[in-house]
PDBML (XML) file of the C-alpha atoms, coordinates in Angstrom:
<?xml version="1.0" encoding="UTF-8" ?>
<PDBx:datablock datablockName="MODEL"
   xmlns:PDBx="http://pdbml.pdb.org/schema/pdbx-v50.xsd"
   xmlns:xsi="http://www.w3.org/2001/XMLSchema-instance"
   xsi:schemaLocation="http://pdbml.pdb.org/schema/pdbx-v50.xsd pdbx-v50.xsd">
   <PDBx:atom_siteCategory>
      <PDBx:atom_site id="1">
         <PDBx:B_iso_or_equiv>0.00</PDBx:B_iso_or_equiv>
         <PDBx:Cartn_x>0.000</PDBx:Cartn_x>
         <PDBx:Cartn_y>0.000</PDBx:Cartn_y>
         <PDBx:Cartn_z>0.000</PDBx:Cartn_z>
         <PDBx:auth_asym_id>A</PDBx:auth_asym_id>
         <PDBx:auth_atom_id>CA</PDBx:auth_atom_id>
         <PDBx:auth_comp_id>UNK</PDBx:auth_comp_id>
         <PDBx:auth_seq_id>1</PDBx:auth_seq_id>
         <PDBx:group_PDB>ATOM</PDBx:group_PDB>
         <PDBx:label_alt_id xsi:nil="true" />
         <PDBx:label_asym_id>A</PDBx:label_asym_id>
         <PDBx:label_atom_id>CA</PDBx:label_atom_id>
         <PDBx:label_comp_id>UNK</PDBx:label_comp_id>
         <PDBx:label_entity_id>1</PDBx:label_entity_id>
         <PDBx:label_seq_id>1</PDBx:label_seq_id>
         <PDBx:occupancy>1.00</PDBx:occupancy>
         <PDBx:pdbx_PDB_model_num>1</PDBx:pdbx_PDB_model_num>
         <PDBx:type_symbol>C</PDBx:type_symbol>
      </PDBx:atom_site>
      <PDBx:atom_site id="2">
         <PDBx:B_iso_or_equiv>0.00</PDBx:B_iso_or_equiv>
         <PDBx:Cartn_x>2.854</PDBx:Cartn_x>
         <PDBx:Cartn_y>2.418</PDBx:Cartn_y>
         <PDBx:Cartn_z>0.710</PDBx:Cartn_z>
         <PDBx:auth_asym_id>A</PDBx:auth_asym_id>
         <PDBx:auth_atom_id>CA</PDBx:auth_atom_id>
         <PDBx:auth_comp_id>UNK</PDBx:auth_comp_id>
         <PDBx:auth_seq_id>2</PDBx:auth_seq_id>
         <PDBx:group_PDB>ATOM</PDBx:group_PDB>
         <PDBx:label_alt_id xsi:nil="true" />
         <PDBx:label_asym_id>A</PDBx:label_asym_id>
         <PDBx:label_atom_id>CA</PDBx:label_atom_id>
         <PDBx:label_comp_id>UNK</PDBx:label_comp_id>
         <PDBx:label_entity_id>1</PDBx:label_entity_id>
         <PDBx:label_seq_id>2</PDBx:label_seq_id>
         <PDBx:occupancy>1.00</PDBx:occupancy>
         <PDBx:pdbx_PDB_model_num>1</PDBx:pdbx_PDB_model_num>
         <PDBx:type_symbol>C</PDBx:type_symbol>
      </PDBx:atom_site>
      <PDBx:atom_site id="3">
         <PDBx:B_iso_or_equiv>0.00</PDBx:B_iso_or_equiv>
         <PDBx:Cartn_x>4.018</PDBx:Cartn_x>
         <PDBx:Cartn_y>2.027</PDBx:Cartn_y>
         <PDBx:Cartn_z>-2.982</PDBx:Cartn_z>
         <PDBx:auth_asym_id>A</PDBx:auth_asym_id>
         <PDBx:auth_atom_id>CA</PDBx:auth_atom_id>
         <PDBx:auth_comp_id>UNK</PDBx:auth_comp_id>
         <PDBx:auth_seq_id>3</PDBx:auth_seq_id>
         <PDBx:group_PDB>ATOM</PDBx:group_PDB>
         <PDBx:label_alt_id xsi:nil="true" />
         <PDBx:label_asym_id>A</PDBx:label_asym_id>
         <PDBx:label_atom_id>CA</PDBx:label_atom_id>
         <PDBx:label_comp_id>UNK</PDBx:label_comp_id>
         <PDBx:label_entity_id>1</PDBx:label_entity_id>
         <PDBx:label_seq_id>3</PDBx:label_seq_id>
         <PDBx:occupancy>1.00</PDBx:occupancy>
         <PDBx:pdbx_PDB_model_num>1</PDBx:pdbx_PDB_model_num>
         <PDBx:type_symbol>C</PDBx:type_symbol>
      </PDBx:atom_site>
      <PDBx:atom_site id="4">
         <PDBx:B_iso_or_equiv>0.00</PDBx:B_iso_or_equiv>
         <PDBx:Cartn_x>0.277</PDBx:Cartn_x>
         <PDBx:Cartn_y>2.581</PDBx:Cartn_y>
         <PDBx:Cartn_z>-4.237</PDBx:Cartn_z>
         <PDBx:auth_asym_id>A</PDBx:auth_asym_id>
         <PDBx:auth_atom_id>CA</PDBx:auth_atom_id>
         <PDBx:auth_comp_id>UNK</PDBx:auth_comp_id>
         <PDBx:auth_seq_id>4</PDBx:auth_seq_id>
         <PDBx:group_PDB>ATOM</PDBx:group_PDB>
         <PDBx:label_alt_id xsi:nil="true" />
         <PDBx:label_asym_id>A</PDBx:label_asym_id>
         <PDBx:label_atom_id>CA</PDBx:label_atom_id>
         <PDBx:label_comp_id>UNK</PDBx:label_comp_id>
         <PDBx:label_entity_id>1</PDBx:label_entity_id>
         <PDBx:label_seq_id>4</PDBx:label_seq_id>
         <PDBx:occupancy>1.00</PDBx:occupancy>
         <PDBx:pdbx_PDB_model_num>1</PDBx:pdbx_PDB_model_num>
         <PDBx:type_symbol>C</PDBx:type_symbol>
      </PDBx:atom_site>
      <PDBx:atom_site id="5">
         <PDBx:B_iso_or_equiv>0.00</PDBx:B_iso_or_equiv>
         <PDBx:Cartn_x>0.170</PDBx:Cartn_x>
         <PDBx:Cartn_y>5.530</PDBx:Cartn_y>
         <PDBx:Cartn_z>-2.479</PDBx:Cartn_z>
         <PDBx:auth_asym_id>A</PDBx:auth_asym_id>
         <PDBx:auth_atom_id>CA</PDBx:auth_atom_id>
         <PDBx:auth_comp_id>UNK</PDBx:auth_comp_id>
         <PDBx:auth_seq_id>5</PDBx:auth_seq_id>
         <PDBx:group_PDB>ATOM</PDBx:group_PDB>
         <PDBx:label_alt_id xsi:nil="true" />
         <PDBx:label_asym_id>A</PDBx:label_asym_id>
         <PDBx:label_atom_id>CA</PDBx:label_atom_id>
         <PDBx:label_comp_id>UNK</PDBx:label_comp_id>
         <PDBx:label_entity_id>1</PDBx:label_entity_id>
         <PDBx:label_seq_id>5</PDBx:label_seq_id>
         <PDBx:occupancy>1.00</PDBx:occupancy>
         <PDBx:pdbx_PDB_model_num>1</PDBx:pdbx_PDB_model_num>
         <PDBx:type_symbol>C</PDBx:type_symbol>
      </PDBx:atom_site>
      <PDBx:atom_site id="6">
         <PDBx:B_iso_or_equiv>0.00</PDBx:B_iso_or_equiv>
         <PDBx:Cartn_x>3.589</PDBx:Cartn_x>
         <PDBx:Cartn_y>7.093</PDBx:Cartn_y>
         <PDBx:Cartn_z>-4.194</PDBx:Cartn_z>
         <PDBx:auth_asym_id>A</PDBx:auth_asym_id>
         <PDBx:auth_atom_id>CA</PDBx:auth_atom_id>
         <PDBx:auth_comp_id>UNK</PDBx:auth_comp_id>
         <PDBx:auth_seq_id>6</PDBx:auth_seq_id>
         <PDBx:group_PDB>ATOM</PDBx:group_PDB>
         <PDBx:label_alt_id xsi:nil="true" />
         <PDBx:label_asym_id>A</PDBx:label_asym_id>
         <PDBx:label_atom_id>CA</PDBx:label_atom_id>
         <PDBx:label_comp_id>UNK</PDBx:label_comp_id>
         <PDBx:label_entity_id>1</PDBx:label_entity_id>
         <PDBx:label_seq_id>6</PDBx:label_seq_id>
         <PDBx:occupancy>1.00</PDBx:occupancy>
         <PDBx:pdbx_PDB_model_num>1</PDBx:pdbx_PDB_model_num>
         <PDBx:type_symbol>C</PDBx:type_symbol>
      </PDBx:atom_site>
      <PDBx:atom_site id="7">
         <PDBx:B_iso_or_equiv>0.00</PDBx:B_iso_or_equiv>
         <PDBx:Cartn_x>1.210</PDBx:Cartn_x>
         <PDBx:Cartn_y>6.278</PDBx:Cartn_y>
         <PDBx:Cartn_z>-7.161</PDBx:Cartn_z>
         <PDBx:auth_asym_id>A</PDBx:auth_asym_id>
         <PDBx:auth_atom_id>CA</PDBx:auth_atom_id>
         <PDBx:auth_comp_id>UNK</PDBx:auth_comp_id>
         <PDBx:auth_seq_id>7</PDBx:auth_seq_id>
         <PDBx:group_PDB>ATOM</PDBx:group_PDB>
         <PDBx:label_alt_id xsi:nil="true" />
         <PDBx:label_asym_id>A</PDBx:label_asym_id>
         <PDBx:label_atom_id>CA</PDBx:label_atom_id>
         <PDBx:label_comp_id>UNK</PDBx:label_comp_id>
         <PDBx:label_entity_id>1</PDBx:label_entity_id>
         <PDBx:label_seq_id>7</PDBx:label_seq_id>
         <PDBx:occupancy>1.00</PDBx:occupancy>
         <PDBx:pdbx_PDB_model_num>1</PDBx:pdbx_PDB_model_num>
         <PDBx:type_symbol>C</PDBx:type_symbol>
      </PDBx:atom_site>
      <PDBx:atom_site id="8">
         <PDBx:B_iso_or_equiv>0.00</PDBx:B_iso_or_equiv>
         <PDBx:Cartn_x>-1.336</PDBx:Cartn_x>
         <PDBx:Cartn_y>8.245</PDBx:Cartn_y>
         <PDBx:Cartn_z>-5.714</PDBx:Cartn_z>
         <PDBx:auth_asym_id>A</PDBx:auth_asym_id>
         <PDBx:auth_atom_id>CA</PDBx:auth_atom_id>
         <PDBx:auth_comp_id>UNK</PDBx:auth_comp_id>
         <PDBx:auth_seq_id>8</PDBx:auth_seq_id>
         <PDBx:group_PDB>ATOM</PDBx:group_PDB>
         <PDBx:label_alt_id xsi:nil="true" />
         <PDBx:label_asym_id>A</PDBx:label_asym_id>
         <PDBx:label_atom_id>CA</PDBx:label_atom_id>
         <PDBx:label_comp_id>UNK</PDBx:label_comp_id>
         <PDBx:label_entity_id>1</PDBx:label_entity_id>
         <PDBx:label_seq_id>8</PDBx:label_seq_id>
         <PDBx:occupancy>1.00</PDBx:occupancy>
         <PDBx:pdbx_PDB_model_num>1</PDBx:pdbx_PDB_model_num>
         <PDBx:type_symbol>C</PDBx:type_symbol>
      </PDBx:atom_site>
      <PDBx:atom_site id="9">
         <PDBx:B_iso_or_equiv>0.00</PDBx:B_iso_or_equiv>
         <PDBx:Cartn_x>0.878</PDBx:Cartn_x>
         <PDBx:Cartn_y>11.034</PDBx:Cartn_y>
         <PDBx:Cartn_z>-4.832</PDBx:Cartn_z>
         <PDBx:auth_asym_id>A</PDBx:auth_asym_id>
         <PDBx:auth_atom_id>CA</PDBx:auth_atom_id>
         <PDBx:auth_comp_id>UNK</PDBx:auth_comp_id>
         <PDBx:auth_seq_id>9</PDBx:auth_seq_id>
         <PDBx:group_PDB>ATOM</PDBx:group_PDB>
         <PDBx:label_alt_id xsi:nil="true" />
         <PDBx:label_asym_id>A</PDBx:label_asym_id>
         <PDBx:label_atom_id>CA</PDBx:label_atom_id>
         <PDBx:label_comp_id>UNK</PDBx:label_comp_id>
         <PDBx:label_entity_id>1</PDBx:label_entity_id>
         <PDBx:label_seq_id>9</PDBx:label_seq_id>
         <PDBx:occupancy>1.00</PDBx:occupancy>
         <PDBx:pdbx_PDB_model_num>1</PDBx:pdbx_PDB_model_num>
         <PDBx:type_symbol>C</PDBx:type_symbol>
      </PDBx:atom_site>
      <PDBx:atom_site id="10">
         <PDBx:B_iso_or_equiv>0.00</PDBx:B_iso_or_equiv>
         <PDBx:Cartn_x>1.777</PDBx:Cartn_x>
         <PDBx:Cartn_y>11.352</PDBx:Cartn_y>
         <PDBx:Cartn_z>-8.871</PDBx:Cartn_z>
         <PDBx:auth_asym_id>A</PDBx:auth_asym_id>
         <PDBx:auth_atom_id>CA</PDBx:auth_atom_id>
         <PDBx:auth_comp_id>UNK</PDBx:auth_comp_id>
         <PDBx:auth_seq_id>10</PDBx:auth_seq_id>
         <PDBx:group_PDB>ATOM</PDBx:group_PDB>
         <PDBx:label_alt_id xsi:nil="true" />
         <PDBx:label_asym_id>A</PDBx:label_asym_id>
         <PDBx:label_atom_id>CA</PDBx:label_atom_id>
         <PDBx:label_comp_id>UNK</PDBx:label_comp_id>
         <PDBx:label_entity_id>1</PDBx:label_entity_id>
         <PDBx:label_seq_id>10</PDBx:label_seq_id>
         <PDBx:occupancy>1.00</PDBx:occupancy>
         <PDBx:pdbx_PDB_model_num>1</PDBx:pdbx_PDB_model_num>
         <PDBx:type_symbol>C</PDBx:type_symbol>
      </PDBx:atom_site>
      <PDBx:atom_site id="11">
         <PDBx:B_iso_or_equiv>0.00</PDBx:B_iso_or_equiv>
         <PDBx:Cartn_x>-1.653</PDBx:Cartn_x>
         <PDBx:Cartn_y>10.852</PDBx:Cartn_y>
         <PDBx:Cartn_z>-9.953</PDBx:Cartn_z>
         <PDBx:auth_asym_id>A</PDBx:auth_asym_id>
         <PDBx:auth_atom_id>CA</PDBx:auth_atom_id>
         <PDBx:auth_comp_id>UNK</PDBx:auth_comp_id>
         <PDBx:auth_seq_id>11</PDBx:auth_seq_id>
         <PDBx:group_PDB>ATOM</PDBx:group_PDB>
         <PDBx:label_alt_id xsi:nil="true" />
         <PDBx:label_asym_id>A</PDBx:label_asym_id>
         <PDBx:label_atom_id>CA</PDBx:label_atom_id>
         <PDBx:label_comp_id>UNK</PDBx:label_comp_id>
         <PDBx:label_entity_id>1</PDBx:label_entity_id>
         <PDBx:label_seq_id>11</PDBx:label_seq_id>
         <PDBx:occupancy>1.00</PDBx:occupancy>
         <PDBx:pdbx_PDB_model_num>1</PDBx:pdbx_PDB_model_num>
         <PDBx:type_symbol>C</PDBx:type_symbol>
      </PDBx:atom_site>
      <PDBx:atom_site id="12">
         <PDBx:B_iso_or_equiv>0.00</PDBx:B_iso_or_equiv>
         <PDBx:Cartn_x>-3.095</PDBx:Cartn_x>
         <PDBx:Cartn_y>13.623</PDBx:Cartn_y>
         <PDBx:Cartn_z>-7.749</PDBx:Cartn_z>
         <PDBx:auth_asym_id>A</PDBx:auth_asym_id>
         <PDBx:auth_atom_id>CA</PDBx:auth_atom_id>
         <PDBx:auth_comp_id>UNK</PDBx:auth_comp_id>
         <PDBx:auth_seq_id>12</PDBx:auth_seq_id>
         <PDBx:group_PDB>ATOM</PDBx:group_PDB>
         <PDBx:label_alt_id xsi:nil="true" />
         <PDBx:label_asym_id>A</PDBx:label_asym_id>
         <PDBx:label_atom_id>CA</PDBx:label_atom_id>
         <PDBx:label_comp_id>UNK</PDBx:label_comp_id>
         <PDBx:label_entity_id>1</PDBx:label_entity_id>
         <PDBx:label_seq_id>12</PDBx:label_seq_id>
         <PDBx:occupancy>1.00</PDBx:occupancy>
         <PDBx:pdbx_PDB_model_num>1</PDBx:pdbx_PDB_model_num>
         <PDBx:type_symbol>C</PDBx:type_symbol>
      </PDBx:atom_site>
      <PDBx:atom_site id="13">
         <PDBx:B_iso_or_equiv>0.00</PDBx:B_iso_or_equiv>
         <PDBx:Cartn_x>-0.053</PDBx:Cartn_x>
         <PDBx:Cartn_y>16.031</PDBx:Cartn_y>
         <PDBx:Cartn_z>-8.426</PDBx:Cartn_z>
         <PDBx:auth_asym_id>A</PDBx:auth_asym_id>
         <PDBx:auth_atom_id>CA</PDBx:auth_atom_id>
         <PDBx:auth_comp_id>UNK</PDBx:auth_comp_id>
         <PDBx:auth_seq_id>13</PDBx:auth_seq_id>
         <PDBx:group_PDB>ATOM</PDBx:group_PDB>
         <PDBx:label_alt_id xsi:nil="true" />
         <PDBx:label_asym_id>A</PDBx:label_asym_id>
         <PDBx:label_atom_id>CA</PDBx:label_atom_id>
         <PDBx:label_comp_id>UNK</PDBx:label_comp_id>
         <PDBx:label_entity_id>1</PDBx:label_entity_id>
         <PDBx:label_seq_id>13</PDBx:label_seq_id>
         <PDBx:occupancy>1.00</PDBx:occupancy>
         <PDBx:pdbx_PDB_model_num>1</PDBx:pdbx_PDB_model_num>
         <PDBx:type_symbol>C</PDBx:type_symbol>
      </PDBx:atom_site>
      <PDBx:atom_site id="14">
         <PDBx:B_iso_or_equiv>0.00</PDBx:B_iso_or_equiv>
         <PDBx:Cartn_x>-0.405</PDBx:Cartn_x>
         <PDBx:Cartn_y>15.239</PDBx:Cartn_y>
         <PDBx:Cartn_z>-12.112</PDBx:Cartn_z>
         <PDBx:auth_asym_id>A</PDBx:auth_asym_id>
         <PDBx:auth_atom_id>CA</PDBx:auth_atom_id>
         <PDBx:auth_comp_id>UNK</PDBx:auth_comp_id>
         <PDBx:auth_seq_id>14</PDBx:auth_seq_id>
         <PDBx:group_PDB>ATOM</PDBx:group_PDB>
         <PDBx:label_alt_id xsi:nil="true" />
         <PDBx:label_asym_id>A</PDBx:label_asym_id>
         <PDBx:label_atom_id>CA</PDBx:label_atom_id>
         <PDBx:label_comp_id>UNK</PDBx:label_comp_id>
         <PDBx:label_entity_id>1</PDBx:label_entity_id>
         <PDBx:label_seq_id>14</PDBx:label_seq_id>
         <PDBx:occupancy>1.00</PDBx:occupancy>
         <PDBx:pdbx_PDB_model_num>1</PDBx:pdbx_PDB_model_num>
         <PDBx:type_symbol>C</PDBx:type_symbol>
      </PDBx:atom_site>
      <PDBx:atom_site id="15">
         <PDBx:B_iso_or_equiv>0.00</PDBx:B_iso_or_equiv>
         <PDBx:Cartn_x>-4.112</PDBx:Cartn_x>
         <PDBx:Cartn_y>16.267</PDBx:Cartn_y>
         <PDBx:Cartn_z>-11.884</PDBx:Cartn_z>
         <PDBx:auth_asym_id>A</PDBx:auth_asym_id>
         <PDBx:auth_atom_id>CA</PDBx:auth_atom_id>
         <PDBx:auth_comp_id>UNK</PDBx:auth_comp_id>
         <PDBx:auth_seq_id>15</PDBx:auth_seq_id>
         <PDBx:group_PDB>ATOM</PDBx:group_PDB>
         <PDBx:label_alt_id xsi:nil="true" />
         <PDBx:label_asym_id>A</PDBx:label_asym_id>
         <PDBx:label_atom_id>CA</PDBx:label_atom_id>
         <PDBx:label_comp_id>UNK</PDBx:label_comp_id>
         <PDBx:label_entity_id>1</PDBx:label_entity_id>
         <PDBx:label_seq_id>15</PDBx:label_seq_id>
         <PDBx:occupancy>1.00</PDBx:occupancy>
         <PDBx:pdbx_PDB_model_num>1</PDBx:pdbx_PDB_model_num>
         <PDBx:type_symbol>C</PDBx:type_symbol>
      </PDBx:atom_site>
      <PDBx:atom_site id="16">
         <PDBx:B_iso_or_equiv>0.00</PDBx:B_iso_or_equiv>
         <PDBx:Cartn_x>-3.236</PDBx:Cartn_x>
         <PDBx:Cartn_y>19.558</PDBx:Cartn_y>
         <PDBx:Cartn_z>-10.051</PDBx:Cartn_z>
         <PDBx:auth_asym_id>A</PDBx:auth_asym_id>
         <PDBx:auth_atom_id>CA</PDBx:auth_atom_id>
         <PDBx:auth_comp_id>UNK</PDBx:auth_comp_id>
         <PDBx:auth_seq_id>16</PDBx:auth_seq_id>
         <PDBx:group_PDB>ATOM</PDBx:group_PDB>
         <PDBx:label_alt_id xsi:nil="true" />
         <PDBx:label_asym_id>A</PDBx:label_asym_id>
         <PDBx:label_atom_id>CA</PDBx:label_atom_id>
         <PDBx:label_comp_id>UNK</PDBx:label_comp_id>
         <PDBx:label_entity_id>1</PDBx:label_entity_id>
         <PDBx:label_seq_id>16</PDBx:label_seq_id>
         <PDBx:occupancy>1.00</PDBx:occupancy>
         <PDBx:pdbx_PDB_model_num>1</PDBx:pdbx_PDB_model_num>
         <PDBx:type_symbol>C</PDBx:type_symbol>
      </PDBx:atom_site>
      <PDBx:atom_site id="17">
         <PDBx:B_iso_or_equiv>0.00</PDBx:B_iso_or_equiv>
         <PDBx:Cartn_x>-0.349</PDBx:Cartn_x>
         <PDBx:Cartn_y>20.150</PDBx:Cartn_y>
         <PDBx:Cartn_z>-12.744</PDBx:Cartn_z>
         <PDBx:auth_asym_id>A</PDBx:auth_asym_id>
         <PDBx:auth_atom_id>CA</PDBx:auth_atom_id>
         <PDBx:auth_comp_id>UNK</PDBx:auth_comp_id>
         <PDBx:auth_seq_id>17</PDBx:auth_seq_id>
         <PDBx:group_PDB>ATOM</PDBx:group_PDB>
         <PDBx:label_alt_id xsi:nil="true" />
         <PDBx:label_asym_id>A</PDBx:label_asym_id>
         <PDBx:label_atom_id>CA</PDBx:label_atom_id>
         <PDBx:label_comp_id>UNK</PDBx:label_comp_id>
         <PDBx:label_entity_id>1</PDBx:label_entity_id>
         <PDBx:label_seq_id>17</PDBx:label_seq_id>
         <PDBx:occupancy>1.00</PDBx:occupancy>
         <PDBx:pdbx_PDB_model_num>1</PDBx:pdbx_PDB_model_num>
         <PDBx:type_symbol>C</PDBx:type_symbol>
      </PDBx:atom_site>
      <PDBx:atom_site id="18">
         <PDBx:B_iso_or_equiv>0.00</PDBx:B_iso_or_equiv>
         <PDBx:Cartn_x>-2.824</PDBx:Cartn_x>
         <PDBx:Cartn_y>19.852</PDBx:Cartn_y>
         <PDBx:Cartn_z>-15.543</PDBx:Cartn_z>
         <PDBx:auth_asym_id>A</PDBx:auth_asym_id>
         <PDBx:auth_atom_id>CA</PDBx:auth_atom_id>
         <PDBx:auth_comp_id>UNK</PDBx:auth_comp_id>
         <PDBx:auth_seq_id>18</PDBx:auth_seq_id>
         <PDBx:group_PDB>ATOM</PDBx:group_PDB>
         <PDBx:label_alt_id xsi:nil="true" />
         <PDBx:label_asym_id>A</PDBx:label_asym_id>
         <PDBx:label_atom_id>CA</PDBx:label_atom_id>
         <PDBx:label_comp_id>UNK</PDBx:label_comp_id>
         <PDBx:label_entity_id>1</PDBx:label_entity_id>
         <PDBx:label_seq_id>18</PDBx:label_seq_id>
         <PDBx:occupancy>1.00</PDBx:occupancy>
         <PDBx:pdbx_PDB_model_num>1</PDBx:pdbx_PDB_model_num>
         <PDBx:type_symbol>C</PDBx:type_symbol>
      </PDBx:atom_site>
      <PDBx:atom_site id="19">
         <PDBx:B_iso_or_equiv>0.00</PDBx:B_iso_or_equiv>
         <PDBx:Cartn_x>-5.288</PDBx:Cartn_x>
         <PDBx:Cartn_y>21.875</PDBx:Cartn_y>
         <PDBx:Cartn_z>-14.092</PDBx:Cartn_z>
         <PDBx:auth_asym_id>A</PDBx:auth_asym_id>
         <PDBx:auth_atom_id>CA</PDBx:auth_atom_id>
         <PDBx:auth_comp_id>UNK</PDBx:auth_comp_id>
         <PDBx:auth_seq_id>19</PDBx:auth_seq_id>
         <PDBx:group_PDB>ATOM</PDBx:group_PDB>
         <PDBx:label_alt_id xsi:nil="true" />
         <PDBx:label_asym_id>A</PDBx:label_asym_id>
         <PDBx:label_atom_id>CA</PDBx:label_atom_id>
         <PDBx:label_comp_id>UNK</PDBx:label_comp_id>
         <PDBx:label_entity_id>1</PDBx:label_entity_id>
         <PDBx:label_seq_id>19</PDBx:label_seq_id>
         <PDBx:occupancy>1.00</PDBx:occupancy>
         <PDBx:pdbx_PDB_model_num>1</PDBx:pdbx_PDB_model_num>
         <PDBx:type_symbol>C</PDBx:type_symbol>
      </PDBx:atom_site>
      <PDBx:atom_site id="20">
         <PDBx:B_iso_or_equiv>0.00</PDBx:B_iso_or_equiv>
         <PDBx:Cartn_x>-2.489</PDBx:Cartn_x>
         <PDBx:Cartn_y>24.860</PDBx:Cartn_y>
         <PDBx:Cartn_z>-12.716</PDBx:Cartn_z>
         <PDBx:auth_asym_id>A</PDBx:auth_asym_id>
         <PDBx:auth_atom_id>CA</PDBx:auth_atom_id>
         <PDBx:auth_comp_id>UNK</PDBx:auth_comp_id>
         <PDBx:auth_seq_id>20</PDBx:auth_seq_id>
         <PDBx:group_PDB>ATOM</PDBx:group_PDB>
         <PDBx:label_alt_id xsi:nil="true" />
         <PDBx:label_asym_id>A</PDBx:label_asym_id>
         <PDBx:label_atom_id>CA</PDBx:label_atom_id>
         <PDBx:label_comp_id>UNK</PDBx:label_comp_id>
         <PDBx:label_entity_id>1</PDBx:label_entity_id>
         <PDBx:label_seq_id>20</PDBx:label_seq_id>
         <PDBx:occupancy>1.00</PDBx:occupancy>
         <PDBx:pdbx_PDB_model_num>1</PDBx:pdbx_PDB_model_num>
         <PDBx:type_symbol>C</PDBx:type_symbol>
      </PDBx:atom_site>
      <PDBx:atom_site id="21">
         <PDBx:B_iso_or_equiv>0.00</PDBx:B_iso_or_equiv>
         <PDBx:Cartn_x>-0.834</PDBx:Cartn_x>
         <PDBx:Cartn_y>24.788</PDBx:Cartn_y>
         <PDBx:Cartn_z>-16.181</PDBx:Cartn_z>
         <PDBx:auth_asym_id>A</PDBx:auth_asym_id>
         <PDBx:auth_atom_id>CA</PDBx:auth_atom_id>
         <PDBx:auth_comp_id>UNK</PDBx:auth_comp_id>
         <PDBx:auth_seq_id>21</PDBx:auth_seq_id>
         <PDBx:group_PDB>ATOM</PDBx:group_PDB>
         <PDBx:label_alt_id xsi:nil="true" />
         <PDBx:label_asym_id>A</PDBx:label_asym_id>
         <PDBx:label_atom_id>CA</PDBx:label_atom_id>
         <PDBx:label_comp_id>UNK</PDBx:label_comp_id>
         <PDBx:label_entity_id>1</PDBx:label_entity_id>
         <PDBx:label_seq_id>21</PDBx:label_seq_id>
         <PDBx:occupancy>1.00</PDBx:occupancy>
         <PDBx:pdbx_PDB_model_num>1</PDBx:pdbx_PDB_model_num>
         <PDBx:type_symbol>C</PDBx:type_symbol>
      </PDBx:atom_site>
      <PDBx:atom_site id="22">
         <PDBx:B_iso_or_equiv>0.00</PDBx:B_iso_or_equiv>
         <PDBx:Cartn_x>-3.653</PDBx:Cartn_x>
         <PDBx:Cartn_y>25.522</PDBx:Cartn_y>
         <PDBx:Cartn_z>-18.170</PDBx:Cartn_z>
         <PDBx:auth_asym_id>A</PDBx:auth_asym_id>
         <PDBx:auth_atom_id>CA</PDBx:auth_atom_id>
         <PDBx:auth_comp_id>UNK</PDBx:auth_comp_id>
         <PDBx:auth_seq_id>22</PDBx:auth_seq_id>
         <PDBx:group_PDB>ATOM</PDBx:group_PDB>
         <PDBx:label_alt_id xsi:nil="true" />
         <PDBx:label_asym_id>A</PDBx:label_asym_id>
         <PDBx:label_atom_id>CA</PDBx:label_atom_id>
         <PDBx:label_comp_id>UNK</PDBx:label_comp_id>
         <PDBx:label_entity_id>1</PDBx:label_entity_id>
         <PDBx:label_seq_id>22</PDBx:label_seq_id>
         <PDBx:occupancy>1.00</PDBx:occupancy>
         <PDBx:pdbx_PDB_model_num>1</PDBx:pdbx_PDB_model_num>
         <PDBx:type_symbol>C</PDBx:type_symbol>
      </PDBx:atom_site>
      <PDBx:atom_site id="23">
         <PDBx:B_iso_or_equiv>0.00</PDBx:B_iso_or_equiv>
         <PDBx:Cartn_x>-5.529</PDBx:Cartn_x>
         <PDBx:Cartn_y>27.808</PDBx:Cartn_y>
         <PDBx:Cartn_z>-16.447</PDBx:Cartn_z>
         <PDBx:auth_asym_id>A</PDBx:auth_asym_id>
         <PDBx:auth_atom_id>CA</PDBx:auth_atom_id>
         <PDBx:auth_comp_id>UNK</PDBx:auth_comp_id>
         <PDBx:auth_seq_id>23</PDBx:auth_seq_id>
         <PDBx:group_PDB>ATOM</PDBx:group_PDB>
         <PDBx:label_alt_id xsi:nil="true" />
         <PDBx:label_asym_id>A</PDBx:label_asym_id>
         <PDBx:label_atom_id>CA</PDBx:label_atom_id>
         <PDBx:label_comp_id>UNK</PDBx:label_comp_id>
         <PDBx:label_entity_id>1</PDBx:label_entity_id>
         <PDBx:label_seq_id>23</PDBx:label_seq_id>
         <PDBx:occupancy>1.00</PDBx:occupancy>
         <PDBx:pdbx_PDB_model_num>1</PDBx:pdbx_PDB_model_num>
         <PDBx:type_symbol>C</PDBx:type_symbol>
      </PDBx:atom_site>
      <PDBx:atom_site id="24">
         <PDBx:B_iso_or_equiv>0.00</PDBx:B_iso_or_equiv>
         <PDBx:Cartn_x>-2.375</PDBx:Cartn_x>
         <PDBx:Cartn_y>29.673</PDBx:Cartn_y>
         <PDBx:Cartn_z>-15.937</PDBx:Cartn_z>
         <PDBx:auth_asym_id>A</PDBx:auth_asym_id>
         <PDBx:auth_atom_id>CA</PDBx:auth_atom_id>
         <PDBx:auth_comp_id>UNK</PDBx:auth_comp_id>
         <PDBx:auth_seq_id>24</PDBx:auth_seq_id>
         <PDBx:group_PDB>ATOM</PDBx:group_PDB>
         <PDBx:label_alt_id xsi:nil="true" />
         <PDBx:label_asym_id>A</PDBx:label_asym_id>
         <PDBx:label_atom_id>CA</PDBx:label_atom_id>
         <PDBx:label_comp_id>UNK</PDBx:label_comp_id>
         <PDBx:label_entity_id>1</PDBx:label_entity_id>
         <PDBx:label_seq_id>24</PDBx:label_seq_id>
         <PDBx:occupancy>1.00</PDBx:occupancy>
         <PDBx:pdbx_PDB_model_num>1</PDBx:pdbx_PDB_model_num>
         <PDBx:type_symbol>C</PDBx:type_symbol>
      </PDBx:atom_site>
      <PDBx:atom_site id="25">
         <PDBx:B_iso_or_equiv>0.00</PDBx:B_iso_or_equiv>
         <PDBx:Cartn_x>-2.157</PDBx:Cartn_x>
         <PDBx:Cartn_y>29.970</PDBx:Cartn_y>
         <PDBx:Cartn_z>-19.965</PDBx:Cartn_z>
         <PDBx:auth_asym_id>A</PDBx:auth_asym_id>
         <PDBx:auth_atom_id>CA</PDBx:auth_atom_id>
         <PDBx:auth_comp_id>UNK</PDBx:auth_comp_id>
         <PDBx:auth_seq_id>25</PDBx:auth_seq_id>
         <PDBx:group_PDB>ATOM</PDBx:group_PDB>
         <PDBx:label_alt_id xsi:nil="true" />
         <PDBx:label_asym_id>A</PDBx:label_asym_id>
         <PDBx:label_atom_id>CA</PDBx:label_atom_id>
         <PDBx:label_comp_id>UNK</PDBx:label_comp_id>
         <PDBx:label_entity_id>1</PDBx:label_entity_id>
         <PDBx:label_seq_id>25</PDBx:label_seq_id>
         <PDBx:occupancy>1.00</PDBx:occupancy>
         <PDBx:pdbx_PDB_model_num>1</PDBx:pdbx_PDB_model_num>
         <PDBx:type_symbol>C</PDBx:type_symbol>
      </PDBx:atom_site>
   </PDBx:atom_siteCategory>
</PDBx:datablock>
């Protein structure tokens, strides 16, 4: 569970990315 959650950690930062980046554009 510990290495899903490092998973996790780069699908929820890769959502927040996507979201940040465009919006900031």
């Amino acid at each position: 569970v510990r290495v899903k959650i490092t998973r996790w950690a780069f699908e929820s930062l890769s959502d927040g990315a996507t979201t940040a980046v465009r919006y900031s554009v």
